[in-house]
N, C-alpha and C. Protein backbone atom coordinates (compact mmCIF):
# COMPACT_ATOMS: atom_id res chain seq x y z
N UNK A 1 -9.68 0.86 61.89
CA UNK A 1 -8.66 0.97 60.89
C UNK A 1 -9.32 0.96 59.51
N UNK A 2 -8.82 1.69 58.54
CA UNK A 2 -9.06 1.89 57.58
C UNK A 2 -8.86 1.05 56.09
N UNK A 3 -9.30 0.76 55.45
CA UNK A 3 -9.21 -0.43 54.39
C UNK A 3 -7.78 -0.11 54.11
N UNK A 4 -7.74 1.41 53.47
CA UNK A 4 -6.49 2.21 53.00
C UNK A 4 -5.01 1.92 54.04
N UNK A 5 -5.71 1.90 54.93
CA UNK A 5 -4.00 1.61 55.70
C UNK A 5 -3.80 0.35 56.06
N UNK A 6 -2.61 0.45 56.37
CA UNK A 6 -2.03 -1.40 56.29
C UNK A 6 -0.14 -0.78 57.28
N UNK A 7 -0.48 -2.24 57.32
CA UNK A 7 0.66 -1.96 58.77
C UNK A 7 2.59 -2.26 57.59
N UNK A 8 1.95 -2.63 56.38
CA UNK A 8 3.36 -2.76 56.15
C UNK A 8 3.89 -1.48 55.19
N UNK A 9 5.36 -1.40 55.00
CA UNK A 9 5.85 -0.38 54.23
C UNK A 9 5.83 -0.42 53.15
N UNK A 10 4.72 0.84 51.95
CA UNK A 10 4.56 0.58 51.01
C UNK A 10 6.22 1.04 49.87
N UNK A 11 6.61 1.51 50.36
CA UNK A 11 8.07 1.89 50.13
C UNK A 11 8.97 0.43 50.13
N UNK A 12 8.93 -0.58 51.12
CA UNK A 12 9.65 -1.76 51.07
C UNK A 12 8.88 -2.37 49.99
N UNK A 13 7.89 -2.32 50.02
CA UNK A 13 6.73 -3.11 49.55
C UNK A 13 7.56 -3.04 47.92
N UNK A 14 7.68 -1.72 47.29
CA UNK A 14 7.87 -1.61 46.02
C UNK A 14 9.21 -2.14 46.07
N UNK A 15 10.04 -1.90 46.71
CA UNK A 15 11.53 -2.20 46.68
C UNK A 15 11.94 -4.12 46.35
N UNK A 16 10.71 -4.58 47.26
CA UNK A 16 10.70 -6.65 46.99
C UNK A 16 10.19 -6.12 45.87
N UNK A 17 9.39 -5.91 45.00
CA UNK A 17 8.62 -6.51 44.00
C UNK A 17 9.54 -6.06 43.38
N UNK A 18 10.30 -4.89 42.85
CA UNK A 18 11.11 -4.40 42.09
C UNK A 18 11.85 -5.65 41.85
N UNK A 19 12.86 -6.02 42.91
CA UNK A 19 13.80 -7.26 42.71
C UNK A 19 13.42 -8.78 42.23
N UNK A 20 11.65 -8.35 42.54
CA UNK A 20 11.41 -10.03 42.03
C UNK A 20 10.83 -10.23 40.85
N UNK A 21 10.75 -8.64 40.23
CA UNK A 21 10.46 -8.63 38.99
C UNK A 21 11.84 -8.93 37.45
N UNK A 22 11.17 -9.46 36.74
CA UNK A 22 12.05 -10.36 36.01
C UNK A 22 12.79 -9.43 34.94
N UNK A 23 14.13 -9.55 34.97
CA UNK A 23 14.66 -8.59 34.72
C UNK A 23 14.50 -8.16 33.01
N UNK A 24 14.55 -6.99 32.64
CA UNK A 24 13.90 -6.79 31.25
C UNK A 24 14.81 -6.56 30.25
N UNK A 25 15.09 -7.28 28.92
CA UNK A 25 16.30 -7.72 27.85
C UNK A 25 16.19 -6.59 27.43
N UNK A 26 17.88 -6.27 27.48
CA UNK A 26 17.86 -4.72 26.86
C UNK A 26 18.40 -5.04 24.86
N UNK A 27 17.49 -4.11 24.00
CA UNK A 27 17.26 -4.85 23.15
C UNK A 27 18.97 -4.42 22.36
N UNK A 28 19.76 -4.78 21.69
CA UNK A 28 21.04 -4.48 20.86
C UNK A 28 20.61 -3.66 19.37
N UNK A 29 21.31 -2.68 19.53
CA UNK A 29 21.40 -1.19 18.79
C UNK A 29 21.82 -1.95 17.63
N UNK A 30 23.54 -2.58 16.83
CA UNK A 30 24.20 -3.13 16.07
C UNK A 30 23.58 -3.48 15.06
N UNK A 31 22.24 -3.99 15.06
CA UNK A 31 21.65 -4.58 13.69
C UNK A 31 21.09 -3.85 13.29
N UNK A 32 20.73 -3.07 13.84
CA UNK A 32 19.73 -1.39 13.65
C UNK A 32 20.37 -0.51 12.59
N UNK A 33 21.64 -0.18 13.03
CA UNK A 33 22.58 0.51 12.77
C UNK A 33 23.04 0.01 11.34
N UNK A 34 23.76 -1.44 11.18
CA UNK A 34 23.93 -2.02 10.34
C UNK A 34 22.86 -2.08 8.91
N UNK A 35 21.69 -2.75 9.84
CA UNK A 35 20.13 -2.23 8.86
C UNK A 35 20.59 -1.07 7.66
N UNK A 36 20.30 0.14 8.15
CA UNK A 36 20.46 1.23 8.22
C UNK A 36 21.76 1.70 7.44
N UNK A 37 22.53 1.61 7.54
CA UNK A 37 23.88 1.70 6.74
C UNK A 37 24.14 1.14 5.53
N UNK A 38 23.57 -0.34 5.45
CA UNK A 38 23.18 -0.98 4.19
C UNK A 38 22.28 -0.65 3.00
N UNK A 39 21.15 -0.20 3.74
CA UNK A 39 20.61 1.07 2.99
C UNK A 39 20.89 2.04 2.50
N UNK A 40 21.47 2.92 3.58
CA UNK A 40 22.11 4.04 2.89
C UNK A 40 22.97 3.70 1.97
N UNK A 41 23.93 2.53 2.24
CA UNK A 41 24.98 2.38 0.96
C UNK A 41 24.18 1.92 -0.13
N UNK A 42 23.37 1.10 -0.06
CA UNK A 42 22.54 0.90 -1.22
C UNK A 42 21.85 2.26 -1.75
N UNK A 43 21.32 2.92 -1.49
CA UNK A 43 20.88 3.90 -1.80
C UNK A 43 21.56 4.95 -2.66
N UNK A 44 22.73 5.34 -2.25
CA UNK A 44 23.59 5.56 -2.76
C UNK A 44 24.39 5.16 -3.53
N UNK A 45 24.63 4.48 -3.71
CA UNK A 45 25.16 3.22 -4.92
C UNK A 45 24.09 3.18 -5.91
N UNK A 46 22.84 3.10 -5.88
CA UNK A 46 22.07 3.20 -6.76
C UNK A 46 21.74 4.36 -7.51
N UNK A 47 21.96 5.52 -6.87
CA UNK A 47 21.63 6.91 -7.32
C UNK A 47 23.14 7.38 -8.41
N UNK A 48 24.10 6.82 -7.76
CA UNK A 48 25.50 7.15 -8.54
C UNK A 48 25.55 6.43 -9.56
N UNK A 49 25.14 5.05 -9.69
CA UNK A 49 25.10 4.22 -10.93
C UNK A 49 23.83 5.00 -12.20
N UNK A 50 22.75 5.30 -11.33
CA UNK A 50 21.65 6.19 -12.30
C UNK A 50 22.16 7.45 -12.95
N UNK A 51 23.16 8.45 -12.41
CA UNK A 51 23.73 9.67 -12.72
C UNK A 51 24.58 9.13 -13.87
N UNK A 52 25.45 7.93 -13.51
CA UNK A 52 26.75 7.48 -14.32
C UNK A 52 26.61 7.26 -15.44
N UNK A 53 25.49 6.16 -15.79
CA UNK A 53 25.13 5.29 -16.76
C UNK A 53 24.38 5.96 -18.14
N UNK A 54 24.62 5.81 -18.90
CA UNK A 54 24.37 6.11 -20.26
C UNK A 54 22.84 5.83 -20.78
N UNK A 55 22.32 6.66 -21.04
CA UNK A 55 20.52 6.49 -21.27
C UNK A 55 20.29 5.09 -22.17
N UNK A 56 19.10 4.33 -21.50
CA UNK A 56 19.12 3.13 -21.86
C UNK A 56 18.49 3.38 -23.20
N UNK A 57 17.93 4.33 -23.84
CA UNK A 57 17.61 4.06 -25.22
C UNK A 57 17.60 5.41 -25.55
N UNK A 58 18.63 5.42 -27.29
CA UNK A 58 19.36 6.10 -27.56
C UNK A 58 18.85 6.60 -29.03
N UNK A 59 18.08 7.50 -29.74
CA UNK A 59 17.74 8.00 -30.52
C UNK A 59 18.63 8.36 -31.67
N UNK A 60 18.95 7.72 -33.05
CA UNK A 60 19.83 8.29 -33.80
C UNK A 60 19.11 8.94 -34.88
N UNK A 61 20.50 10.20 -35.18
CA UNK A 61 19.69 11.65 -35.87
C UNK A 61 19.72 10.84 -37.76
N UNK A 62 19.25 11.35 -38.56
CA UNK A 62 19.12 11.18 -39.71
C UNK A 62 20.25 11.54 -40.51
N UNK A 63 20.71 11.13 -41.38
CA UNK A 63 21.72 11.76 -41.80
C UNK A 63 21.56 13.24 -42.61
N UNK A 64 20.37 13.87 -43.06
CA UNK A 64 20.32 14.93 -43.59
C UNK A 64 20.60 16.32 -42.22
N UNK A 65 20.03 15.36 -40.78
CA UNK A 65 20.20 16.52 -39.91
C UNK A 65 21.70 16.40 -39.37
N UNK A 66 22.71 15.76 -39.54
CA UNK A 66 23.99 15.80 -39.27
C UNK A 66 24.80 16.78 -40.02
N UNK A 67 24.37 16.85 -41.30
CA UNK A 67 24.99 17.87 -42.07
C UNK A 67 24.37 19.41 -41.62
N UNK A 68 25.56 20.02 -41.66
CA UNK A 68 25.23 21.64 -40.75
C UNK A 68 25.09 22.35 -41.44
């Protein structure tokens, strides 16, 4: 007989270990998502306040160049 062969079923064989292997935490999507959304709203919220807002420093003309 051959090292390679063996009298038991390597087919059962995988099927016990499968079950006695410890079952694996499936990880939750929700905070990901949330993550992610918070950002984007931030992101956006920040870009609309930059478009909105009035230039933070403001150059005034002379009075000779006001007259037309």
């Amino acid at each position: 007989m051959a090292i390679g062969d063996s009298t038991l079923d390597p087919v059962a064989l995988a099927y016990v270990r499968a079950l006695l292997r410890a079952p694996t935490r499936r990880q939750r999507m929700w905070p990901v998502v949330a993550a992610a959304a918070f950002a984007a709203v931030c992101a956006v919220t920040f870009a609309t306040v930059m478009v909105m807002a009035p230039p933070a420093v403001t150059q005034h003309l002379p009075a000779d160049r006001l007259d037309g």
